[in-house]
PDB file of N, CA and C in Angstrom:
ATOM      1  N   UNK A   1     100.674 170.401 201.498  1.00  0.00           N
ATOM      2  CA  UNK A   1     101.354 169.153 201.304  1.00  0.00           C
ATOM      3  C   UNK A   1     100.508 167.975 201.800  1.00  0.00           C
ATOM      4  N   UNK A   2      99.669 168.218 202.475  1.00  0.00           N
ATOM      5  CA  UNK A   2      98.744 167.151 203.659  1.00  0.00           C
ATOM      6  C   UNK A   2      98.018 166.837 202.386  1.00  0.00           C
ATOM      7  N   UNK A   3      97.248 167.805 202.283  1.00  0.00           N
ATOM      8  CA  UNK A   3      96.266 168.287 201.071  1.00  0.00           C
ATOM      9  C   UNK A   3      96.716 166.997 199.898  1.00  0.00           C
ATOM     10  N   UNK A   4      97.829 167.303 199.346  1.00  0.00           N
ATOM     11  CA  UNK A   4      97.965 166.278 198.243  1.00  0.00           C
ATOM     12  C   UNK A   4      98.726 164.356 198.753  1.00  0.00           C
ATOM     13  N   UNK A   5      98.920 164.292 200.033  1.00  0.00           N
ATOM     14  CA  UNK A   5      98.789 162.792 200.432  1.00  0.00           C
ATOM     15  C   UNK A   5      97.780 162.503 200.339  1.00  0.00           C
ATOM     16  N   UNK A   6      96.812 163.034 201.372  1.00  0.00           N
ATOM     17  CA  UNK A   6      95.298 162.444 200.789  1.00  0.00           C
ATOM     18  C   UNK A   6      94.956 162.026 199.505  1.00  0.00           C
ATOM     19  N   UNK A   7      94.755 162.986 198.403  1.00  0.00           N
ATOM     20  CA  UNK A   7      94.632 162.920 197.470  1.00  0.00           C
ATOM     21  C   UNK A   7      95.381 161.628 196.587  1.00  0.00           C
ATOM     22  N   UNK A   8      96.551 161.686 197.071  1.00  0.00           N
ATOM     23  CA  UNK A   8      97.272 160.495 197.029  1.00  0.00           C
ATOM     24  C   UNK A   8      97.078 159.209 196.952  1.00  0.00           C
ATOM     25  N   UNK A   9      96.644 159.041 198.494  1.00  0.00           N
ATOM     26  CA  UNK A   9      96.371 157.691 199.097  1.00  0.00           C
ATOM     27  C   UNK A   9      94.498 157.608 198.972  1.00  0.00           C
ATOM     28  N   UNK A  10      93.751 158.790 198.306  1.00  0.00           N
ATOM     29  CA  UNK A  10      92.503 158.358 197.383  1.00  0.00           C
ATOM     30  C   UNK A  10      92.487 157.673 196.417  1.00  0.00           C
ATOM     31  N   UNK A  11      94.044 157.988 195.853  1.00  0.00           N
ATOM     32  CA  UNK A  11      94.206 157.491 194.344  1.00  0.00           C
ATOM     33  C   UNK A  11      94.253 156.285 194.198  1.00  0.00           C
ATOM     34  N   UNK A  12      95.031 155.779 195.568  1.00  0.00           N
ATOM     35  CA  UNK A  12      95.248 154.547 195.259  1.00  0.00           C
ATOM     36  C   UNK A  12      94.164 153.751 195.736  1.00  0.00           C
ATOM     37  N   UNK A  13      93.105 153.961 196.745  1.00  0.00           N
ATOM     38  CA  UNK A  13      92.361 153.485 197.296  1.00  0.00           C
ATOM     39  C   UNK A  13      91.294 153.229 196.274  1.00  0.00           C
ATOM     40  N   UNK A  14      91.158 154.334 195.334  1.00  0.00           N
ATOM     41  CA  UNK A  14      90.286 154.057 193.977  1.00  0.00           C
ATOM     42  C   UNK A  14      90.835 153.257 192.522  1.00  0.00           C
ATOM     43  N   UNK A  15      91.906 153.022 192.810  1.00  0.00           N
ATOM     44  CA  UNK A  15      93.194 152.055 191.919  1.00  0.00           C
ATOM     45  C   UNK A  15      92.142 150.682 192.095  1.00  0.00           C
ATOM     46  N   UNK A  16      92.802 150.337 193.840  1.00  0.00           N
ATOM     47  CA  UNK A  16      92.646 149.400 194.342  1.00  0.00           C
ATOM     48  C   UNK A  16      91.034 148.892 193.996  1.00  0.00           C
ATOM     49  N   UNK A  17      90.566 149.396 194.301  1.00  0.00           N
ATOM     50  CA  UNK A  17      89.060 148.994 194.024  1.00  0.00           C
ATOM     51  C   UNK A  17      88.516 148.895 192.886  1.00  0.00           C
ATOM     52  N   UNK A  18      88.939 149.520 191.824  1.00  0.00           N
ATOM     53  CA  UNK A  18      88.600 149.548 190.208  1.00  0.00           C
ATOM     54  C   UNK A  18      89.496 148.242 189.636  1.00  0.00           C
ATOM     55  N   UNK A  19      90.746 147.571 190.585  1.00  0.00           N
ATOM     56  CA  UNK A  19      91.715 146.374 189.866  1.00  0.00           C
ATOM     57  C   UNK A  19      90.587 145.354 190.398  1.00  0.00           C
ATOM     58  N   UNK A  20      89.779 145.696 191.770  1.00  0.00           N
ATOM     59  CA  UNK A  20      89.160 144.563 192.326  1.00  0.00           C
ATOM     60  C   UNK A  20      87.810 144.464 191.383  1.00  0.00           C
ATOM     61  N   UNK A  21      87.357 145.030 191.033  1.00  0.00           N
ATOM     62  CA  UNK A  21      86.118 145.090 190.357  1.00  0.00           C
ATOM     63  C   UNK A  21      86.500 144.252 189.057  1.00  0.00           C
ATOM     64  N   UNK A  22      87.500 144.667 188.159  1.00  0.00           N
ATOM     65  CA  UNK A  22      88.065 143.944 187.005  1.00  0.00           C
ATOM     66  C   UNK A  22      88.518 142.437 187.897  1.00  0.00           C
ATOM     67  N   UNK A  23      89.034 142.696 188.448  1.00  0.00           N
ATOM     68  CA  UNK A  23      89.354 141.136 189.109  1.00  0.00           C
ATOM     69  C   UNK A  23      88.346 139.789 188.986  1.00  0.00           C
ATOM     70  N   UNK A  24      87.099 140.734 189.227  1.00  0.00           N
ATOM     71  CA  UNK A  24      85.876 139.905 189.276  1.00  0.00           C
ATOM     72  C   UNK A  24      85.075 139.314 187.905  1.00  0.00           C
ATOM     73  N   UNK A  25      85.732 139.996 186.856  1.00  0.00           N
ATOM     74  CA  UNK A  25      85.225 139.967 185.925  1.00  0.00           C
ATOM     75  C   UNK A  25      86.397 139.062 184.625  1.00  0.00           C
ATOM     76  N   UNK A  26      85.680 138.201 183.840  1.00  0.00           N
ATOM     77  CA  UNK A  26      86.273 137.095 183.228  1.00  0.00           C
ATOM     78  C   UNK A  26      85.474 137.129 181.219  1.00  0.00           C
ATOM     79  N   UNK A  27      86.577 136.628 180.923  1.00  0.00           N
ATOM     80  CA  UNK A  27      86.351 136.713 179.084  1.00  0.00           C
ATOM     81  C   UNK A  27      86.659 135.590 179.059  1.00  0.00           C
ATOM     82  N   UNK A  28      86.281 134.372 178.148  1.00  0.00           N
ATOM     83  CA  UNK A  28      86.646 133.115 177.506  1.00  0.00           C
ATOM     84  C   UNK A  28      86.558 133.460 176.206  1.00  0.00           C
ATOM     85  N   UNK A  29      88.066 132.942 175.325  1.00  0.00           N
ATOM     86  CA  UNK A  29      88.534 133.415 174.209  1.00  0.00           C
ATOM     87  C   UNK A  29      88.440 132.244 173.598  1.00  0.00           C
ATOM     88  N   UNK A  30      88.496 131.683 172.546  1.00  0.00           N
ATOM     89  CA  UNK A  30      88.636 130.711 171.518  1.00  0.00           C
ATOM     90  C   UNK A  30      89.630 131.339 170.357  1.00  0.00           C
ATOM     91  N   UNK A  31      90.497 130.020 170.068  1.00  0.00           N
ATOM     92  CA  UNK A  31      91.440 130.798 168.909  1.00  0.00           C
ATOM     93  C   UNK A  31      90.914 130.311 167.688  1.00  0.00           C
ATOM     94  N   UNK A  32      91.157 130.864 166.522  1.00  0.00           N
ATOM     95  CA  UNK A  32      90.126 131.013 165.200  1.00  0.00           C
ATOM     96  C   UNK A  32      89.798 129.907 164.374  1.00  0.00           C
ATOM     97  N   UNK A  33      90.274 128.316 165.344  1.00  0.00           N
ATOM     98  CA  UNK A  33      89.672 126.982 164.997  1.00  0.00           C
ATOM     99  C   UNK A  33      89.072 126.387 166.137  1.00  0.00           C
ATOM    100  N   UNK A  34      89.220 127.264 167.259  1.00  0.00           N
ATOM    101  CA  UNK A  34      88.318 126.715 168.099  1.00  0.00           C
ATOM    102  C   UNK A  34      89.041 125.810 168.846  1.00  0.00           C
ATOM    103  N   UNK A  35      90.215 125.497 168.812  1.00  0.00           N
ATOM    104  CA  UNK A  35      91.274 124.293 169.812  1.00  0.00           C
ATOM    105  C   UNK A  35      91.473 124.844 170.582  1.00  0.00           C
ATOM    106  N   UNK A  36      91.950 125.927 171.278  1.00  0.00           N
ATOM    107  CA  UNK A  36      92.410 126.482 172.076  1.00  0.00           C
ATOM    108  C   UNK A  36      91.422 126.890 172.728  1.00  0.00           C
ATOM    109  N   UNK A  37      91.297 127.535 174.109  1.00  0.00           N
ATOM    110  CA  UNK A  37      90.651 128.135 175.022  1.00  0.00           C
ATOM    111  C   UNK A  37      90.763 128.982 175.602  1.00  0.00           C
ATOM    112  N   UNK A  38      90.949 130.025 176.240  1.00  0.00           N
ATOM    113  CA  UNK A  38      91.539 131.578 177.019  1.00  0.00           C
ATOM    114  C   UNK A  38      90.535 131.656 178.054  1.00  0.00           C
ATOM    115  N   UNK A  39      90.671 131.894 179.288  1.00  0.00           N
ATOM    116  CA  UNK A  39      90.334 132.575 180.076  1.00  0.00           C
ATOM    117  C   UNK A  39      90.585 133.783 180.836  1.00  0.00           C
ATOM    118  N   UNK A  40      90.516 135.156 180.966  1.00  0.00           N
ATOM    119  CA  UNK A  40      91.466 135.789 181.242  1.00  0.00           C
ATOM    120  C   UNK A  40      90.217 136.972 182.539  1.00  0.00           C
ATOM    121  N   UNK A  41      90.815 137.202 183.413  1.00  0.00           N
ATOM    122  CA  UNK A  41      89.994 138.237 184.223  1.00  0.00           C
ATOM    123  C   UNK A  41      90.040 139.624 183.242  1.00  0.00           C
ATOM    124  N   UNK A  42      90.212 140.565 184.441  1.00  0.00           N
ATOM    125  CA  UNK A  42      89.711 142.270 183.789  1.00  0.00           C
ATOM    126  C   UNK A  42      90.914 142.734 183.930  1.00  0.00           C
ATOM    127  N   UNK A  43      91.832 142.018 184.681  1.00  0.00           N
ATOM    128  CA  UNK A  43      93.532 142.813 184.865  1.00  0.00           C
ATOM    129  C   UNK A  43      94.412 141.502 184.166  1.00  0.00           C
ATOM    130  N   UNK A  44      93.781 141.435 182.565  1.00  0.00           N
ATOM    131  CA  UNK A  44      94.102 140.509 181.972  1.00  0.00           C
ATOM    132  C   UNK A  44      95.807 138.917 182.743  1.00  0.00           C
ATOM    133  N   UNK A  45      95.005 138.575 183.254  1.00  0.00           N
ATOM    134  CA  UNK A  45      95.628 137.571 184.136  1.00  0.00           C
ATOM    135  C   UNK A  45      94.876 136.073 183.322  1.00  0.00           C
ATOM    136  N   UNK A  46      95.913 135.146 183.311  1.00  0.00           N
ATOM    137  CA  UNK A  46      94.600 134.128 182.711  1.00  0.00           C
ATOM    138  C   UNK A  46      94.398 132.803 183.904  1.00  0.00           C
ATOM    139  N   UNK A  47      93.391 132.932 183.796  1.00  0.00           N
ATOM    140  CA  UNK A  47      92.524 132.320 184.506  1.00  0.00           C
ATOM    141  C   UNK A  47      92.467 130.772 184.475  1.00  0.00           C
ATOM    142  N   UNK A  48      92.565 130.402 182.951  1.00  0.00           N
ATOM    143  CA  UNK A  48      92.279 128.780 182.419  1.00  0.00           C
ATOM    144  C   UNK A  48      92.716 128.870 181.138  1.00  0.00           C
ATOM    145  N   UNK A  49      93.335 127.725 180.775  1.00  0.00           N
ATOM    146  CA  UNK A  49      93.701 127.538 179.274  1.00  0.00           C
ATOM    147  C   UNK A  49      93.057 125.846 178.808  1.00  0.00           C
ATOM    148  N   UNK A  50      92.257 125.984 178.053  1.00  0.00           N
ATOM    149  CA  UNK A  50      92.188 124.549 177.241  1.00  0.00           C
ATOM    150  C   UNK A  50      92.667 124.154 176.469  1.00  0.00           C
ATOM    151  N   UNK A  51      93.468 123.049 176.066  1.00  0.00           N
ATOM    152  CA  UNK A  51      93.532 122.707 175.026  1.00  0.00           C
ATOM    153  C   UNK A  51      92.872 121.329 174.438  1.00  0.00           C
ATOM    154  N   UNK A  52      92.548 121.491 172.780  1.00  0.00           N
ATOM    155  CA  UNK A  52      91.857 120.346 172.266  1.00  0.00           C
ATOM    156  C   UNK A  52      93.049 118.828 172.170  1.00  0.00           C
ATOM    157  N   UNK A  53      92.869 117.719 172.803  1.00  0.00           N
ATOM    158  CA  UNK A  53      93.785 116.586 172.685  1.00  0.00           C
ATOM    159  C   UNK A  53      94.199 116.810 171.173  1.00  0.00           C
ATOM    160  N   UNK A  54      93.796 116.834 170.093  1.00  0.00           N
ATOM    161  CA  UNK A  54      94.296 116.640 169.004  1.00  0.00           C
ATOM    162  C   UNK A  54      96.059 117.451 168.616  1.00  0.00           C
ATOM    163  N   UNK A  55      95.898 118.677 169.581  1.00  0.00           N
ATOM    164  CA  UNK A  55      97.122 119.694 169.481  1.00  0.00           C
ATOM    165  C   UNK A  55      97.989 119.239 170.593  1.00  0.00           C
ATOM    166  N   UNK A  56      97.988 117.873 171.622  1.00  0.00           N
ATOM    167  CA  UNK A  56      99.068 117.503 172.265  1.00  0.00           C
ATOM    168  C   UNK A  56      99.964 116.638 171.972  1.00  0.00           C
ATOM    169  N   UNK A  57     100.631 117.308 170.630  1.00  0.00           N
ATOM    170  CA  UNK A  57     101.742 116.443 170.136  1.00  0.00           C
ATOM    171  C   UNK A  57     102.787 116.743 169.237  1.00  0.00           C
ATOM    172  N   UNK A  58     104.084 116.444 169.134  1.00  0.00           N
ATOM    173  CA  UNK A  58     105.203 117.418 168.711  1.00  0.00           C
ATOM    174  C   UNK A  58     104.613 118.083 167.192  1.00  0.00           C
ATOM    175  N   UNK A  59     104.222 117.579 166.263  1.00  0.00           N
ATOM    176  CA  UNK A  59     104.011 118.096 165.367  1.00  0.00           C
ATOM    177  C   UNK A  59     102.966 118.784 165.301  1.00  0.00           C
ATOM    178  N   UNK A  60     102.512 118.719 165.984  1.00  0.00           N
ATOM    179  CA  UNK A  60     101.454 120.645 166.404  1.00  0.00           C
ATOM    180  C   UNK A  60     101.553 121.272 167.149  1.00  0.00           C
ATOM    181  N   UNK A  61     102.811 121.759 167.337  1.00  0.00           N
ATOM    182  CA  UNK A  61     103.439 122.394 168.337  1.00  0.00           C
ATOM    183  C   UNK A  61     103.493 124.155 168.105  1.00  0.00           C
ATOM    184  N   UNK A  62     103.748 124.038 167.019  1.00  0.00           N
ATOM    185  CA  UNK A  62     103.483 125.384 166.306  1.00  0.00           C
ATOM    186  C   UNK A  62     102.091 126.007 166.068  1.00  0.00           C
ATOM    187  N   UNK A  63     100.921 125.027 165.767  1.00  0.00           N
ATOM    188  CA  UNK A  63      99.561 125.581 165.617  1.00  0.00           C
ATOM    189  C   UNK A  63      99.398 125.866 167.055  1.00  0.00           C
ATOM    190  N   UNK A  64      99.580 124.946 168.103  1.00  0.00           N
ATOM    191  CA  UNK A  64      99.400 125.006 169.385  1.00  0.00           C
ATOM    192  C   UNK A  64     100.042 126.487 169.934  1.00  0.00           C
ATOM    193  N   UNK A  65     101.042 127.180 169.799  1.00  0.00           N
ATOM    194  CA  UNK A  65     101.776 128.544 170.150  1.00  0.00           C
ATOM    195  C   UNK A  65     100.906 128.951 169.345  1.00  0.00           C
ATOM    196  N   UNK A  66     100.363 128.974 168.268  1.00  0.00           N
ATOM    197  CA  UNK A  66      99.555 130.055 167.524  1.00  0.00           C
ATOM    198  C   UNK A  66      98.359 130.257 167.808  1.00  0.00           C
ATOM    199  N   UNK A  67      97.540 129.273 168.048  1.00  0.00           N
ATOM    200  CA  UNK A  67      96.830 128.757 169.011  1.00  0.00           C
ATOM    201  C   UNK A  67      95.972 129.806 170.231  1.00  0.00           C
ATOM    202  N   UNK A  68      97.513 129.748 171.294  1.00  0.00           N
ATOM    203  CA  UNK A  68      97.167 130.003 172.439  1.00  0.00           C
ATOM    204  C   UNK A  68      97.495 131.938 171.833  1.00  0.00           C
ATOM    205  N   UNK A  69      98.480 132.047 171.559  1.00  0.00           N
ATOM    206  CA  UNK A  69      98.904 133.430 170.900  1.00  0.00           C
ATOM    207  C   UNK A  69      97.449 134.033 170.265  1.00  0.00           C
ATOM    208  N   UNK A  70      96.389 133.788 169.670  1.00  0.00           N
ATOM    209  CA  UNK A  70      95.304 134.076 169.338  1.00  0.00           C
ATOM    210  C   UNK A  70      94.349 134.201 170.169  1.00  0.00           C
ATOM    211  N   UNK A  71      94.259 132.937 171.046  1.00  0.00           N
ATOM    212  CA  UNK A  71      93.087 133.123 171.980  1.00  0.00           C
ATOM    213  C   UNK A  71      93.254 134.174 172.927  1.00  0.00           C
ATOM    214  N   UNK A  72      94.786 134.092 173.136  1.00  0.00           N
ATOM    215  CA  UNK A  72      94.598 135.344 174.702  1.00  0.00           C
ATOM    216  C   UNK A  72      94.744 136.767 173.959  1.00  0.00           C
ATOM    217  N   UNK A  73      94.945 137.367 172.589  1.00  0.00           N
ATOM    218  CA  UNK A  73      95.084 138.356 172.312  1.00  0.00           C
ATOM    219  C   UNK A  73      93.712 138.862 171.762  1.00  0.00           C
ATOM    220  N   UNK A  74      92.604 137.678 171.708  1.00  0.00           N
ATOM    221  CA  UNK A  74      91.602 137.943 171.368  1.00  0.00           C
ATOM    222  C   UNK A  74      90.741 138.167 172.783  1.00  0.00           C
ATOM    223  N   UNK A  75      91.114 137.327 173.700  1.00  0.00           N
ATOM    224  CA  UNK A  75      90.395 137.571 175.089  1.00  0.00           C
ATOM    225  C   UNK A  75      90.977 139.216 175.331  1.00  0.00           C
ATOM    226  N   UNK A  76      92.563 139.475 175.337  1.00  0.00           N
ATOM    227  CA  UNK A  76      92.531 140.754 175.746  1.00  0.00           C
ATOM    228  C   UNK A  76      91.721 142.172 175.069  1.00  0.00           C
ATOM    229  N   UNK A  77      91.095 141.641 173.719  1.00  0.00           N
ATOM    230  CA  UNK A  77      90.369 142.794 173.024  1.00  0.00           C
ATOM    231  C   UNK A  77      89.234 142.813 173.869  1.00  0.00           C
ATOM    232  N   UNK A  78      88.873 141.449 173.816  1.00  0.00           N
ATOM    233  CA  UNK A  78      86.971 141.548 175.055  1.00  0.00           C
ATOM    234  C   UNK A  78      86.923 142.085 175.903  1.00  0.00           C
ATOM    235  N   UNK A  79      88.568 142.178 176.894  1.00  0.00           N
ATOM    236  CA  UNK A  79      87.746 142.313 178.196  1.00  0.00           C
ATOM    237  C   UNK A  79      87.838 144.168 177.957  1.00  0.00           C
ATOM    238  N   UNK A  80      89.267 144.932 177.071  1.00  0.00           N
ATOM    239  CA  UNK A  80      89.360 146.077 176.865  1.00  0.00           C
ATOM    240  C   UNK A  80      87.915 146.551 176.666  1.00  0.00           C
ATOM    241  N   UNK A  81      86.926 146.273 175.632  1.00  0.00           N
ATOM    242  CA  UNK A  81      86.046 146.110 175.161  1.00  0.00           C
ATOM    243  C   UNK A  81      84.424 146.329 176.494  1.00  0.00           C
ATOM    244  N   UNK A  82      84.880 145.199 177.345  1.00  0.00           N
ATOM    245  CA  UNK A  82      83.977 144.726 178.094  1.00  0.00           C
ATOM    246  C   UNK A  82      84.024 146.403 179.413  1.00  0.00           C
ATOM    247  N   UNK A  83      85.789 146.533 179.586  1.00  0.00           N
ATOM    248  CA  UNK A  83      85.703 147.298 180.273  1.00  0.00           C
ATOM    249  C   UNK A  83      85.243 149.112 180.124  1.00  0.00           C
ATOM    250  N   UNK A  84      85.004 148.939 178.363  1.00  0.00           N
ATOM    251  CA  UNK A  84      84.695 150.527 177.982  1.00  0.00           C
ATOM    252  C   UNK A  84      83.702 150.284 177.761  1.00  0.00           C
ATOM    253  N   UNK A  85      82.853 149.623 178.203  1.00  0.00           N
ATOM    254  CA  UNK A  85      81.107 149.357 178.015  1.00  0.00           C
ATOM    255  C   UNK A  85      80.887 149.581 179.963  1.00  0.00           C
ATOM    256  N   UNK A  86      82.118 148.739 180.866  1.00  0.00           N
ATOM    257  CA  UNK A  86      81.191 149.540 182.290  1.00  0.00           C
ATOM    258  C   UNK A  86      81.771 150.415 182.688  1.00  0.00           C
ATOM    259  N   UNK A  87      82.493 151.605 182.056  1.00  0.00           N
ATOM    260  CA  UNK A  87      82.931 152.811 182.139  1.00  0.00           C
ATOM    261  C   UNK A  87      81.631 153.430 181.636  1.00  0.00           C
ATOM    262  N   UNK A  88      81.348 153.274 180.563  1.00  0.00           N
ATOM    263  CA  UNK A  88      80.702 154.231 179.501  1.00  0.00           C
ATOM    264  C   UNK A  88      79.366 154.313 180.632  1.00  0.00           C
ATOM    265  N   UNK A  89      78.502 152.563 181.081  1.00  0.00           N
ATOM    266  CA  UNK A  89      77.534 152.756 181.857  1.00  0.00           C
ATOM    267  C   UNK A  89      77.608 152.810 183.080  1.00  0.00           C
ATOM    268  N   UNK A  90      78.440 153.284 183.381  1.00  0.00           N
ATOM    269  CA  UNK A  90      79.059 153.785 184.942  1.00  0.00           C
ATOM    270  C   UNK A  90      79.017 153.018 186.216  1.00  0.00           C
ATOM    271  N   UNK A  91      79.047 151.435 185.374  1.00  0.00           N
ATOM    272  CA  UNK A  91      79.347 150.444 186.468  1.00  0.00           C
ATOM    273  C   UNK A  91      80.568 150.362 187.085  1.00  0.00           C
ATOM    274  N   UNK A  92      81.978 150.803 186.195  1.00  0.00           N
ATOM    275  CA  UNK A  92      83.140 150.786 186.860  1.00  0.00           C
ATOM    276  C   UNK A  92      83.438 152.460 186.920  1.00  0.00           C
ATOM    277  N   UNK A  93      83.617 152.815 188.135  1.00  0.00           N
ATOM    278  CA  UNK A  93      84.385 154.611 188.361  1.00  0.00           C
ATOM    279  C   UNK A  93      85.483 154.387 187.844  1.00  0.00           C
ATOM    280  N   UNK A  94      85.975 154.704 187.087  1.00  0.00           N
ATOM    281  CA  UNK A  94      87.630 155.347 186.970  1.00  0.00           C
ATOM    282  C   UNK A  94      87.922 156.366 188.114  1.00  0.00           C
ATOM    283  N   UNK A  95      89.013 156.596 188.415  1.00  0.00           N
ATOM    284  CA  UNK A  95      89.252 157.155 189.874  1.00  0.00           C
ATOM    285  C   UNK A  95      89.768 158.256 189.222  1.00  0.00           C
ATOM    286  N   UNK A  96      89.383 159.359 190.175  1.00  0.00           N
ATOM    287  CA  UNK A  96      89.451 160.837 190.010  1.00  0.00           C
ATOM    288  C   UNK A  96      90.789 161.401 190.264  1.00  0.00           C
ATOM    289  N   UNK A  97      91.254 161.240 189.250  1.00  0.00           N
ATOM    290  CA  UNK A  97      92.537 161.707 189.189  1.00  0.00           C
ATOM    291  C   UNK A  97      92.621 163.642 188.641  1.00  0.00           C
ATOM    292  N   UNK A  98      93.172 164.412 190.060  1.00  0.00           N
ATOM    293  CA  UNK A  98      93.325 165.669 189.424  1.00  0.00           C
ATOM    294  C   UNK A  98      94.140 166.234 188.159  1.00  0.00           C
ATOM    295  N   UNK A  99      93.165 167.191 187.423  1.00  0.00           N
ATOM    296  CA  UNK A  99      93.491 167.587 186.335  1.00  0.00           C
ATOM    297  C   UNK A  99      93.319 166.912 185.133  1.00  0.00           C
ATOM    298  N   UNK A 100      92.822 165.704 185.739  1.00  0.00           N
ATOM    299  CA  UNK A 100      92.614 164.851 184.190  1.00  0.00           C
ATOM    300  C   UNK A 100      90.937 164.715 183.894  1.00  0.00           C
ATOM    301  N   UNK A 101      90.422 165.394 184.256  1.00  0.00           N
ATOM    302  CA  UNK A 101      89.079 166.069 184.039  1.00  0.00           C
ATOM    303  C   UNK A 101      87.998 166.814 183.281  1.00  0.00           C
TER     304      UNK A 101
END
């Protein structure tokens, strides 16, 4: 029973350190006219949003939601992206979870 707390509280200790590593790491998104802006870390959190003055006003209110709806769903492909490139080159450990091996 000892045996698997440890194992346990490894898990999380290697959680913890693999959220901090993504933590450190950042994507800037653009939505597909370029008004919008995304910033988002590696535990997709966003960081910064721009917007272009031209979209601060009621009648672009809708491009503006579409906008931002684009940029951060495009930042979240990068960083997915970003993060199976430092898996693959073994900059980020995934934590050793038994049996999933």
């Amino acid at each position: 029973m000892f045996n698997k707390l440890k194992q346990i509280q490894e898990l999380r200790k290697q959680a913890k350190e693999l959220q901090n590593n993504l933590s450190a790491e950042t994507i800037t998104s653009k939505s597909e006219q370029g008004l919008v802006k995304v910033t988002i870390d590696g535990n997709h959190k966003v960081k910064n949003v721009e917007i272009d003055n031209n979209l601060l006003n009621i009648e672009s209110k809708e491009k503006l939601e579409n906008g931002l709806q684009d940029a951060y769903n495009k930042a979240v492909d990068e960083v997915q992206k970003m993060m199976a490139r430092k898996v693959q080159s073994g900059d980020i450990k995934m934590p050793n979870i038994p049996g999933f091996n």
